[in-house]
Protein backbone atom coordinates (compact mmCIF):
# COMPACT_ATOMS: atom_id res chain seq x y z
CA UNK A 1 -25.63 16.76 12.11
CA UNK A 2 -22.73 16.35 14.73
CA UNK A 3 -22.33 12.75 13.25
CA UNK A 4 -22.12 13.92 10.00
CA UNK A 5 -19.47 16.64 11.17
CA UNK A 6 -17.58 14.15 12.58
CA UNK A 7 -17.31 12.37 9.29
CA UNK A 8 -16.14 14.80 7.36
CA UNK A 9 -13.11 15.56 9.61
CA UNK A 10 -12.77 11.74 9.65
CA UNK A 11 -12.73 11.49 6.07
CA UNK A 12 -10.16 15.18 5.45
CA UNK A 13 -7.61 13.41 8.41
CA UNK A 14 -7.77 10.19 6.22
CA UNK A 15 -7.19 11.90 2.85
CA UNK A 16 -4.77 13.86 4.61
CA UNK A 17 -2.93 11.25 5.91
CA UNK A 18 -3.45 9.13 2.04
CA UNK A 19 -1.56 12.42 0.57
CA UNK A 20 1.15 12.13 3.05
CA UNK A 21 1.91 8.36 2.64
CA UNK A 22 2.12 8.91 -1.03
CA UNK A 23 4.45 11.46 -1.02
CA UNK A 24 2.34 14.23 -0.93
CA UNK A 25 1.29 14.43 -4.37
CA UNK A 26 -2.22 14.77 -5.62
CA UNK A 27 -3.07 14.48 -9.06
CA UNK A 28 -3.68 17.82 -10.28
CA UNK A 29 -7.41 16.32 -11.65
CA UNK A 30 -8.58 15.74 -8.35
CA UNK A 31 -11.61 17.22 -6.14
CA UNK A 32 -11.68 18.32 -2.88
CA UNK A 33 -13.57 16.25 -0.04
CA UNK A 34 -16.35 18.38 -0.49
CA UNK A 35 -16.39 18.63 -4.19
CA UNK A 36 -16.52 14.43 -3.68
CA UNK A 37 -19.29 14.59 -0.94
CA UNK A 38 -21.63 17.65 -2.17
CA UNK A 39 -25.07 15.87 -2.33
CA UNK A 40 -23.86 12.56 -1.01
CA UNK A 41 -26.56 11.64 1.69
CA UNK A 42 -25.23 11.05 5.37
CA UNK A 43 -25.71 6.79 4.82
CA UNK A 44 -23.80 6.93 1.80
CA UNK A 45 -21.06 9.43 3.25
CA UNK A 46 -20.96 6.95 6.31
CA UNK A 47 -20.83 3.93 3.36
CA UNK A 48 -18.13 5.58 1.65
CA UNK A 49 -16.11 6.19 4.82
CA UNK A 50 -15.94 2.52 5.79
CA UNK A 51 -15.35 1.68 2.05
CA UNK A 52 -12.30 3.88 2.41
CA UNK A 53 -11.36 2.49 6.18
CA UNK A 54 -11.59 -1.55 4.48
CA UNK A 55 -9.62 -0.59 1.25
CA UNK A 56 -6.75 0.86 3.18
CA UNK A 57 -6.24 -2.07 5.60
CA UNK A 58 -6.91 -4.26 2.96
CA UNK A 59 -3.54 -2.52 1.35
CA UNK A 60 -2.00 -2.64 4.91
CA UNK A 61 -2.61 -6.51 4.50
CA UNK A 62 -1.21 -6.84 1.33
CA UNK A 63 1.75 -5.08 1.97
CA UNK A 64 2.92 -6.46 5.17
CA UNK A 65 2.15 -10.14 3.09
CA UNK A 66 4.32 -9.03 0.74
CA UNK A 67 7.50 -7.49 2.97
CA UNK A 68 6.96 -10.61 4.39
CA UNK A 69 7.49 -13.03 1.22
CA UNK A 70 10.53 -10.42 0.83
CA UNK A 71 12.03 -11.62 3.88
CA UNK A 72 11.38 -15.58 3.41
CA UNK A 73 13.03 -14.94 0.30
CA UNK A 74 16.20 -12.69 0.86
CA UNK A 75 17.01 -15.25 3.88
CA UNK A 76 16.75 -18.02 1.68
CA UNK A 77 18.74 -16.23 -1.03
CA UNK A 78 21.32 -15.88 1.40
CA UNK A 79 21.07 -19.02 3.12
CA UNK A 80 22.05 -20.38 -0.56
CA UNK A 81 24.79 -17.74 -1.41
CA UNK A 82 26.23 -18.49 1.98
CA UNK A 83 26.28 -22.90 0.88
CA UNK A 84 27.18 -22.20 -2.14
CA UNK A 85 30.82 -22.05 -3.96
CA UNK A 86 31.75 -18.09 -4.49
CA UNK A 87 32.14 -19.06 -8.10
CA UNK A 88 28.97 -20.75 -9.02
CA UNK A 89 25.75 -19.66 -9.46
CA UNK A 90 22.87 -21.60 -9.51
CA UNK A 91 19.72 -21.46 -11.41
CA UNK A 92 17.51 -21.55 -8.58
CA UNK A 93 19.67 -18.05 -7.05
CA UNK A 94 19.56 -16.45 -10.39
CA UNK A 95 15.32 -17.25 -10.22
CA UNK A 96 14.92 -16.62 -6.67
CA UNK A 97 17.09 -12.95 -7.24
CA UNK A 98 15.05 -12.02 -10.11
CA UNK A 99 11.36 -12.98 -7.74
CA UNK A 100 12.82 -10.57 -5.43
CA UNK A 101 13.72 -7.64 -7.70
CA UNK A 102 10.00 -8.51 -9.16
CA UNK A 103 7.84 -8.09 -5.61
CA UNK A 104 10.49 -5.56 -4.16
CA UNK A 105 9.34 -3.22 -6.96
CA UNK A 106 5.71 -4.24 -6.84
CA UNK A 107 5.87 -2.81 -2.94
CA UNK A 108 7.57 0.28 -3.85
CA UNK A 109 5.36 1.23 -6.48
CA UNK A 110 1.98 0.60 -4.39
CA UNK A 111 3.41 2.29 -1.34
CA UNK A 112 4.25 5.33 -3.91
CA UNK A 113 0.32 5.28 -4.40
């Protein structure tokens, strides 16, 4: 009983927290924790937990891959901006600007939630 206690706190603190991140909005269709959980068993409450636990550092993951890419690529934008002649643009800058603009908004929109 205490352990299952414990996971429901766990599980309101990660919501919570999932709310937060995103802004703070919830979409007005949602349940509560509870709601979600009524009749749920204590394995498959514990199940769902870690399901929960793996898909948000999986999205951890992805994002710091991706703010990573960002980075390669802005300093290799500017590495090529800096070479280049202030008159000229290249094909590859024009490509390499528009990959940018491309994953930069792909991060915003999955850190909005």
């Amino acid at each position: 009983m205490r352990m299952l206690t414990i996971a429901m706190v766990g599980m309101v603190l990660v919501t919570a927290g999932s709310a937060k991140i995103s802004g703070g909005q919830m979409p007005a269709a949602s349940f509560t924790w509870a709601d979600q959980m009524h009749g749920m068993s204590q394995p498959d409450i514990m199940r769902h937990l870690e399901q929960r636990k793996m898909l948000i550092r999986e999205r951890q993951k992805r994002l710091e891959a991706d703010t990573d890419k960002l980075l390669a690529l802005t300093t290799a934008l500017k590495e090529q901006v800096d070479e280049s002649n202030k008159d000229i643009l290249s094909v590859d800058m024009i490509k390499k600007a528009e990959e940018i603009e491309k994953l930069a908004h792909s991060v915003k929109e999955r850190i909005k939630g």
